[in-house]
C-alpha atoms as a PDB file:
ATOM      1  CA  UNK A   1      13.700 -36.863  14.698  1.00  0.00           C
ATOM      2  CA  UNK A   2      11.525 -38.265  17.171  1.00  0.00           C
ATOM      3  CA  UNK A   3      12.219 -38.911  21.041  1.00  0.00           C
ATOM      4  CA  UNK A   4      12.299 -43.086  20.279  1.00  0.00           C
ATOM      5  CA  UNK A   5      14.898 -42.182  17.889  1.00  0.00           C
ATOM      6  CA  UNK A   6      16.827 -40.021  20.104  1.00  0.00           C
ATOM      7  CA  UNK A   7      16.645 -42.598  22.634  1.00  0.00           C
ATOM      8  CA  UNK A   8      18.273 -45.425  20.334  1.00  0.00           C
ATOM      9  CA  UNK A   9      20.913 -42.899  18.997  1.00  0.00           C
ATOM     10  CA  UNK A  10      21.588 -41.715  22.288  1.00  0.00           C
ATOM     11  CA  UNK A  11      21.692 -44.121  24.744  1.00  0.00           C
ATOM     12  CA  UNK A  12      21.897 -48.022  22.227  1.00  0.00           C
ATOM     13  CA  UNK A  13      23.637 -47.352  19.317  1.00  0.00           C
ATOM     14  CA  UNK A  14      26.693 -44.839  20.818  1.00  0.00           C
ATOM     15  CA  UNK A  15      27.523 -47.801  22.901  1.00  0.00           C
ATOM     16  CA  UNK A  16      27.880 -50.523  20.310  1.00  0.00           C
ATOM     17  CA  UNK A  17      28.965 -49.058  16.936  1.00  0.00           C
ATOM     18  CA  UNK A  18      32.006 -49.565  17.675  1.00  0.00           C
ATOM     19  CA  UNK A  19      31.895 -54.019  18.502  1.00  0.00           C
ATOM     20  CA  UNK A  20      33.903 -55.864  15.880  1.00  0.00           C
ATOM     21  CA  UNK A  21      31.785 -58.447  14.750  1.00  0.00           C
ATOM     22  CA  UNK A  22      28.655 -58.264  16.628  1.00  0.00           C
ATOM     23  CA  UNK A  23      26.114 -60.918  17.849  1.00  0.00           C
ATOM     24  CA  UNK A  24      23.164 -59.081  18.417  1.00  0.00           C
ATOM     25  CA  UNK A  25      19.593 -60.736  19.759  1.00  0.00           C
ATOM     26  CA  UNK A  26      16.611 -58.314  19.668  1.00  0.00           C
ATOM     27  CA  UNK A  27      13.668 -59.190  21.131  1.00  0.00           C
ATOM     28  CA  UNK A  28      10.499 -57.364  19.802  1.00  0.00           C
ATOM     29  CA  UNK A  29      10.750 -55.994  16.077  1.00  0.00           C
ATOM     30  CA  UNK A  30       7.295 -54.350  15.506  1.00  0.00           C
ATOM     31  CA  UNK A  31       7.676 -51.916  12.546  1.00  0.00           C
ATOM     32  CA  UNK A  32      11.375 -52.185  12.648  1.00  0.00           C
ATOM     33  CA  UNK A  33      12.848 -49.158  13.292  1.00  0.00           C
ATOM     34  CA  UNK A  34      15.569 -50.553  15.915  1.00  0.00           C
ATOM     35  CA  UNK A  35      15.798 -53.810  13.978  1.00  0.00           C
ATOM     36  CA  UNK A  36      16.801 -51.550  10.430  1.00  0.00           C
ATOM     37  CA  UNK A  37      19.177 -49.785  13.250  1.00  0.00           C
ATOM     38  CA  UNK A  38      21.029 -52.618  14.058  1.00  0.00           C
ATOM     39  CA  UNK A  39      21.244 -53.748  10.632  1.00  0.00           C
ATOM     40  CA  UNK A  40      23.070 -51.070   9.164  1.00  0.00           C
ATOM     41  CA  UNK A  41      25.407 -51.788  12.387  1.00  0.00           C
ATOM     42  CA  UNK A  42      25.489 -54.844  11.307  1.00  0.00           C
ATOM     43  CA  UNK A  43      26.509 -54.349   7.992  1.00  0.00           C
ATOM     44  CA  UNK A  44      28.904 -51.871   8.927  1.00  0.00           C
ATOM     45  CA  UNK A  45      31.007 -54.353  11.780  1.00  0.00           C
ATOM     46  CA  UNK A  46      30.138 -57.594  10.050  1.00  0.00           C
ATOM     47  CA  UNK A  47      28.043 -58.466  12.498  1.00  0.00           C
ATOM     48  CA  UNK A  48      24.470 -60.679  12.658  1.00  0.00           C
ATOM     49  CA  UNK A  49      21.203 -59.460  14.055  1.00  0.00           C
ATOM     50  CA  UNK A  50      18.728 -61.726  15.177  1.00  0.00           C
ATOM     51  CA  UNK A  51      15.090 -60.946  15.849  1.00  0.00           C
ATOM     52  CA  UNK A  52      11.682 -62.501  17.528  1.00  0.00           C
ATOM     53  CA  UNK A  53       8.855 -61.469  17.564  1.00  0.00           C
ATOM     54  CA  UNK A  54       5.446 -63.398  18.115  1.00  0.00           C
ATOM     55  CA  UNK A  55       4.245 -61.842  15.195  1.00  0.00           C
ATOM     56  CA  UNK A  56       5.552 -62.117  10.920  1.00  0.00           C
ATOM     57  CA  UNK A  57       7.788 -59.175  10.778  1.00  0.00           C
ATOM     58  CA  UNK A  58      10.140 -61.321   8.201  1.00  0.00           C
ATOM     59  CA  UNK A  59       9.338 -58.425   5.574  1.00  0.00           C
ATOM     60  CA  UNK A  60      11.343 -55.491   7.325  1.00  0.00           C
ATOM     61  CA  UNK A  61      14.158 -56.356   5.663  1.00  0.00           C
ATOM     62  CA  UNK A  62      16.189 -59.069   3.439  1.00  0.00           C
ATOM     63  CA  UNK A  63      19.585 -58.592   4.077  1.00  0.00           C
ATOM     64  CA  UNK A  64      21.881 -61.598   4.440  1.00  0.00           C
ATOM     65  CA  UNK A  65      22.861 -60.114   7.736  1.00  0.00           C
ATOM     66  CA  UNK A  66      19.255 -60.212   9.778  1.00  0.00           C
ATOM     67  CA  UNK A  67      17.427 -63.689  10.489  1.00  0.00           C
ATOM     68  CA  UNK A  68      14.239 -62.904  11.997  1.00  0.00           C
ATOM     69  CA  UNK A  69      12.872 -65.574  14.515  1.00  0.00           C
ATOM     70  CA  UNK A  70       8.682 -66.160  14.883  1.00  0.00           C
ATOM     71  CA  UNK A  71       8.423 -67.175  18.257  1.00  0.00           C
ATOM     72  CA  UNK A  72       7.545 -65.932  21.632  1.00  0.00           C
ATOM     73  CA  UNK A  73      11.019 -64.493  23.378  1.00  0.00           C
ATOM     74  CA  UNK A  74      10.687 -67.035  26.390  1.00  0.00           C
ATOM     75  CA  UNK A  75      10.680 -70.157  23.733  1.00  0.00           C
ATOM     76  CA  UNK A  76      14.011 -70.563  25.224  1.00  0.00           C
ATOM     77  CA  UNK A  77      15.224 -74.102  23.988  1.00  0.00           C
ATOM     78  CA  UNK A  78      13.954 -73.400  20.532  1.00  0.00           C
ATOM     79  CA  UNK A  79      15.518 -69.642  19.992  1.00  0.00           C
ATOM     80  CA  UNK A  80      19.247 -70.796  21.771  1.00  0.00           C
ATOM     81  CA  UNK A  81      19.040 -73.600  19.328  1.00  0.00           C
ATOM     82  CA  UNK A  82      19.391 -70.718  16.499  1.00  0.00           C
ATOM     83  CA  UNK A  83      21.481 -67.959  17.736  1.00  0.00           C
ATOM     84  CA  UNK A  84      24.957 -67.755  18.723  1.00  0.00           C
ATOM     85  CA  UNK A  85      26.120 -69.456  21.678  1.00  0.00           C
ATOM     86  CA  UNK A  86      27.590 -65.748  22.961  1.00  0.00           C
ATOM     87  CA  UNK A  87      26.560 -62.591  22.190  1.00  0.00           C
ATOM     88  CA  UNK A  88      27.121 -58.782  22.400  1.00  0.00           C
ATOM     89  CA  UNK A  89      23.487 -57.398  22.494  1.00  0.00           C
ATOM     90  CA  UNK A  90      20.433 -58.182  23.990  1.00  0.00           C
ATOM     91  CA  UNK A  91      17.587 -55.799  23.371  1.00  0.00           C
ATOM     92  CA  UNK A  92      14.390 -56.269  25.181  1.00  0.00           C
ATOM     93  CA  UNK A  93      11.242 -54.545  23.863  1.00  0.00           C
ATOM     94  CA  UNK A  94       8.722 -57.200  24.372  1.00  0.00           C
ATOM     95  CA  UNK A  95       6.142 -57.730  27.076  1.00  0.00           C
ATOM     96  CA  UNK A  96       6.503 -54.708  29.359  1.00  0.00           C
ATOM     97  CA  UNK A  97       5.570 -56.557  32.433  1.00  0.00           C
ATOM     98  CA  UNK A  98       8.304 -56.973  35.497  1.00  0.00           C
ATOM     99  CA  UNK A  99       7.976 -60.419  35.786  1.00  0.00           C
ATOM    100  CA  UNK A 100       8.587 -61.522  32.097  1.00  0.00           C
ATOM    101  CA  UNK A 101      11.670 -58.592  31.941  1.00  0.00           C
ATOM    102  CA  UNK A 102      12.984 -60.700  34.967  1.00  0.00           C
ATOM    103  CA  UNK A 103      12.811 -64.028  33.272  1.00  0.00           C
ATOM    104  CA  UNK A 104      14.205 -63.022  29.736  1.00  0.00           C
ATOM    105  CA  UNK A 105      16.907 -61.433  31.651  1.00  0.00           C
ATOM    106  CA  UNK A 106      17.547 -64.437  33.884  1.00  0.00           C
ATOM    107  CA  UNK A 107      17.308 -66.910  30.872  1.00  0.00           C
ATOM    108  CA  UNK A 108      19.639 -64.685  28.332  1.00  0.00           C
ATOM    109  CA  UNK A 109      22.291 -63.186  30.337  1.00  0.00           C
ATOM    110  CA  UNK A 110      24.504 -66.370  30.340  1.00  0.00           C
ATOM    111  CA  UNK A 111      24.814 -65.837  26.417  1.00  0.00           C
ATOM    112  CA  UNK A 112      25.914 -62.228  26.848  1.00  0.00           C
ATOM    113  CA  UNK A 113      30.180 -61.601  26.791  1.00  0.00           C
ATOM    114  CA  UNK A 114      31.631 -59.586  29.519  1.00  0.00           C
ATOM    115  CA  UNK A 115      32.095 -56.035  28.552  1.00  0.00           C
ATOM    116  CA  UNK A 116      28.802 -56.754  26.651  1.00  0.00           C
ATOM    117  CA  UNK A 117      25.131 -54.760  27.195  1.00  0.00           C
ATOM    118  CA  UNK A 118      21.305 -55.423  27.883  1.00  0.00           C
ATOM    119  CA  UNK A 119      19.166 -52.801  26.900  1.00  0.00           C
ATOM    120  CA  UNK A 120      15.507 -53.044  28.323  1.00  0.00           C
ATOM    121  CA  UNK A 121      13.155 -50.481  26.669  1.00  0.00           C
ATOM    122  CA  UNK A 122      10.264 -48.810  28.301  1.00  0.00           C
ATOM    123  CA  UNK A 123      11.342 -48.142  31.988  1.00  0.00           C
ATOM    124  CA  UNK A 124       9.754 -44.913  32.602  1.00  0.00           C
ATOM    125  CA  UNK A 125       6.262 -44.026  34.010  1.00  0.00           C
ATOM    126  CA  UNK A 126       6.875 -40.834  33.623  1.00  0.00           C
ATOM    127  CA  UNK A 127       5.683 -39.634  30.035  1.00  0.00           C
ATOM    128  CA  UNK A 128       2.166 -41.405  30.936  1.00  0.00           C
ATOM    129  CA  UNK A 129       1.341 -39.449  34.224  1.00  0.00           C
ATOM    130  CA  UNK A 130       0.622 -36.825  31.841  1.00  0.00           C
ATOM    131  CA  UNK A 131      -3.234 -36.635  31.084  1.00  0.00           C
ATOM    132  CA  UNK A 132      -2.266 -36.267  27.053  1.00  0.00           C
ATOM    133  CA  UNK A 133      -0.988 -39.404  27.114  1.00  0.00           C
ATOM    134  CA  UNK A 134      -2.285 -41.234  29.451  1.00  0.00           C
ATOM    135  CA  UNK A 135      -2.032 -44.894  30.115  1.00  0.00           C
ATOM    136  CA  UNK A 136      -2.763 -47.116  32.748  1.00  0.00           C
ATOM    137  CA  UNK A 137      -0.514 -49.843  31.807  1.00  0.00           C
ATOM    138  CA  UNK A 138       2.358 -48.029  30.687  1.00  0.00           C
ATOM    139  CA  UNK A 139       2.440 -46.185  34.126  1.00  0.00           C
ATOM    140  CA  UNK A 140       2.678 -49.208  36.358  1.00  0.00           C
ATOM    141  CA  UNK A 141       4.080 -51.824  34.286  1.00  0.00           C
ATOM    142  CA  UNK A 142       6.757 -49.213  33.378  1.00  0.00           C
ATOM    143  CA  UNK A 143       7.320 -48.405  37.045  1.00  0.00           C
ATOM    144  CA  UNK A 144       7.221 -52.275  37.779  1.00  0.00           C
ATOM    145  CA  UNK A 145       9.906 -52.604  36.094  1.00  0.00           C
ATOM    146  CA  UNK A 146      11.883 -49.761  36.965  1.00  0.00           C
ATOM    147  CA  UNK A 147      11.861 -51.214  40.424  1.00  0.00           C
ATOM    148  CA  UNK A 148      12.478 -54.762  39.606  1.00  0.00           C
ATOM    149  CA  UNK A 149      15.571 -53.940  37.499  1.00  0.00           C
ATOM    150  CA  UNK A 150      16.806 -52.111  41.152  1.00  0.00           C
ATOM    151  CA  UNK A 151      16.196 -55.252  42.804  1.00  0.00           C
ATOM    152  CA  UNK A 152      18.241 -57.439  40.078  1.00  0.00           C
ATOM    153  CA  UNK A 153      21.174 -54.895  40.615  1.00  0.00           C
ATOM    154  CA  UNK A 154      21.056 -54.933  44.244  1.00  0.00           C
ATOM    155  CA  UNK A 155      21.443 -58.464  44.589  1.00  0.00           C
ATOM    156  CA  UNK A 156      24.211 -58.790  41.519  1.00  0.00           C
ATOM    157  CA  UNK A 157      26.723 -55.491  41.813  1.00  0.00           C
ATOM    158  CA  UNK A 158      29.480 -57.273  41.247  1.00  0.00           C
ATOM    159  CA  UNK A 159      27.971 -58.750  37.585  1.00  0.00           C
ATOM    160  CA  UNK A 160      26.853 -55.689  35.850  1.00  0.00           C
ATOM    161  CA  UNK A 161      26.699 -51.580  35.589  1.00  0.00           C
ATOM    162  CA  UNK A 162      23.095 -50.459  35.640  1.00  0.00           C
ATOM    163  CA  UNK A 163      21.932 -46.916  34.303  1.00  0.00           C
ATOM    164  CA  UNK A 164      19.159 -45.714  32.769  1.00  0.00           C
ATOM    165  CA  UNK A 165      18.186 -42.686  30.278  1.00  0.00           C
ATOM    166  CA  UNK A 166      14.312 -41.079  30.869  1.00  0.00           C
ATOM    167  CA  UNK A 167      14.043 -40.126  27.146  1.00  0.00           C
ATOM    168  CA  UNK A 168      10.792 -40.621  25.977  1.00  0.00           C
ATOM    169  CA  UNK A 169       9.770 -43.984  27.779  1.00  0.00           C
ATOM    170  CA  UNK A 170      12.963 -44.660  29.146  1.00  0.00           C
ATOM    171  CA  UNK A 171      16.009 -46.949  28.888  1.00  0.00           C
ATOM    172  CA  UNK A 172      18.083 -49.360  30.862  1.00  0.00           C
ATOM    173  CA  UNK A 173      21.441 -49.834  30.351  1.00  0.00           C
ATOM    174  CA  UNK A 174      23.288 -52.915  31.292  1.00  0.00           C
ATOM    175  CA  UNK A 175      26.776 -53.710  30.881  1.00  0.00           C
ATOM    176  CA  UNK A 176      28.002 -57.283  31.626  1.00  0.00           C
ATOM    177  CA  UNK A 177      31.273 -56.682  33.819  1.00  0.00           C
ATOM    178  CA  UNK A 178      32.293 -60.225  35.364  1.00  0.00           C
ATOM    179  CA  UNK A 179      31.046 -63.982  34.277  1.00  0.00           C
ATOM    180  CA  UNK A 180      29.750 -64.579  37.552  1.00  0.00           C
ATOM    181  CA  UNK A 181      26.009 -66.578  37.085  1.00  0.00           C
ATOM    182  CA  UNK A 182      23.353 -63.916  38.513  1.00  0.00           C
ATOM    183  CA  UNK A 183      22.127 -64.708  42.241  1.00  0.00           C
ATOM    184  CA  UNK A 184      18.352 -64.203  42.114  1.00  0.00           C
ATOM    185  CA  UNK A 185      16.822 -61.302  42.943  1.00  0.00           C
ATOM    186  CA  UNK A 186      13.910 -60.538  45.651  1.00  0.00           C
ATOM    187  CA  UNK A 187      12.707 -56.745  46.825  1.00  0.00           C
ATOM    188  CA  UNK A 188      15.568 -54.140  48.184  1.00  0.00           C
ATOM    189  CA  UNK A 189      15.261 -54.056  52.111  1.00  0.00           C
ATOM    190  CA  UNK A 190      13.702 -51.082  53.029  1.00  0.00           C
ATOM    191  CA  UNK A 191      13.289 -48.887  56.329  1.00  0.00           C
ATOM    192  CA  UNK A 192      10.149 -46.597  54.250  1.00  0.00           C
ATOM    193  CA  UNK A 193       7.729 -48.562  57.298  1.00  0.00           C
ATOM    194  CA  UNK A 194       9.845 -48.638  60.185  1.00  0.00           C
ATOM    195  CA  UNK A 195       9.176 -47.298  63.349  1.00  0.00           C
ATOM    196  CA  UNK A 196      11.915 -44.905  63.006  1.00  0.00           C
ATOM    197  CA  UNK A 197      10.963 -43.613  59.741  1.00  0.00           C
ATOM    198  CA  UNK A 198       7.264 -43.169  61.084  1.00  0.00           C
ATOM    199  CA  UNK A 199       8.304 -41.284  63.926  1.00  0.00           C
ATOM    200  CA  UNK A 200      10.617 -38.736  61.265  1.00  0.00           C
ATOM    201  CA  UNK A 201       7.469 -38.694  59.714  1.00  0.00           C
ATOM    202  CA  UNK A 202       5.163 -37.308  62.606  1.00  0.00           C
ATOM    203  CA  UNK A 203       8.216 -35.208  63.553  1.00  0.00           C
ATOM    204  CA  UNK A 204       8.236 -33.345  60.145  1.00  0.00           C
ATOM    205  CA  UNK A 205       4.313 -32.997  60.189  1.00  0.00           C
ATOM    206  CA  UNK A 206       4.660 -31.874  63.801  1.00  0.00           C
ATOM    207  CA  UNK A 207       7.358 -28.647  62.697  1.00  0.00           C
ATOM    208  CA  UNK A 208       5.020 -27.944  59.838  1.00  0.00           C
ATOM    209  CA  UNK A 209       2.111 -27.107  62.230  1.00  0.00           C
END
């Protein structure tokens, strides 16, 4: 079993194998290893899966209880017009880029039912600081998000748990704890360049010498 498997098992599917009836909205099927996941959740809670993806992945499956969608995941109007008005899951393994994680989350998370999770895929920048695999993109747009994902929680404690598992890529974990509409989000105040914190600095290099 690989470490993307792992991950799922781990950190997705031990949280929500247990929802009666499940609404599920995945965003990004590729080869369909999560989407064949939630399926056979699916199947076993009587729940529905539905899918998008910009590209024809309509032949991972044929069961009555998946509907896959072929459509960017920030067609907003056209995809709410299909799935349920409220839902249970919302997994995000689309564009790896902060600023589109931001808006799917800002655009979705009205649809999600307290007591009800987020998952956002592909938060780590660890695995690619590694020279064997090695990827520009995956480093900082991985990180990017990481950080914007802190900023979202700071600014909305009192709507949602945030964790996150560093398997593999990485995982984010959201559960939905109040109904409260999300205030928007801008960077975590920091001290990292204050005067204070520069003079710490020259302190510590001072005692090293």
């Amino acid at each position: 079993m690989d470490d993307y498997i792992i991950k799922i098992e781990e950190n997705l599917f031990k949280n929500i194998k247990n929802i009666n009836k499940p609404n599920i909205l995945e965003l990004g099927v590729q080869k369909g290893r999560s989407t064949l996941k939630f399926i056979e959740i699916c199947k076993k809670q009587e729940g529905k899966l539905f899918s998008v993806d910009i590209d024809d992945c309509s032949s991972v499956s044929n069961d009555p209880v998946w509907k896959f969608i072929k459509s960017r995941d920030d067609n907003f109007e056209y995809i709410k017009n299909i799935i349920p008005t409220k839902l249970d899951v919302i997994y995000i393994d689309t564009l790896h880029e902060a600023k589109h994680v931001k808006k799917i989350i800002y655009n979705y998370y009205d649809l999600l039912k307290k007591g009800g999770f987020i998952f956002v895929d592909d938060i780590s920048h660890l695995p690619y600081i590694d020279n064997k695999k090695s990827s520009f993109y995956c480093e900082i747009n991985n990180r990017e998000t990481f950080n914007e994902l802190l900023n979202i929680y700071y600014y909305n404690k009192n709507c949602f748990d945030l964790n996150f598992s560093f398997k593999s890529s990485g995982v984010a974990i959201i559960k939905k704890i109040s109904d409260d509409t999300l205030n928007n989000s801008k960077n975590i105040p920091s001290r990292e360049m204050s005067i204070k914190n520069l003079i710490r600095i020259i302190w510590k290099n001072l005692k090293k010498n």
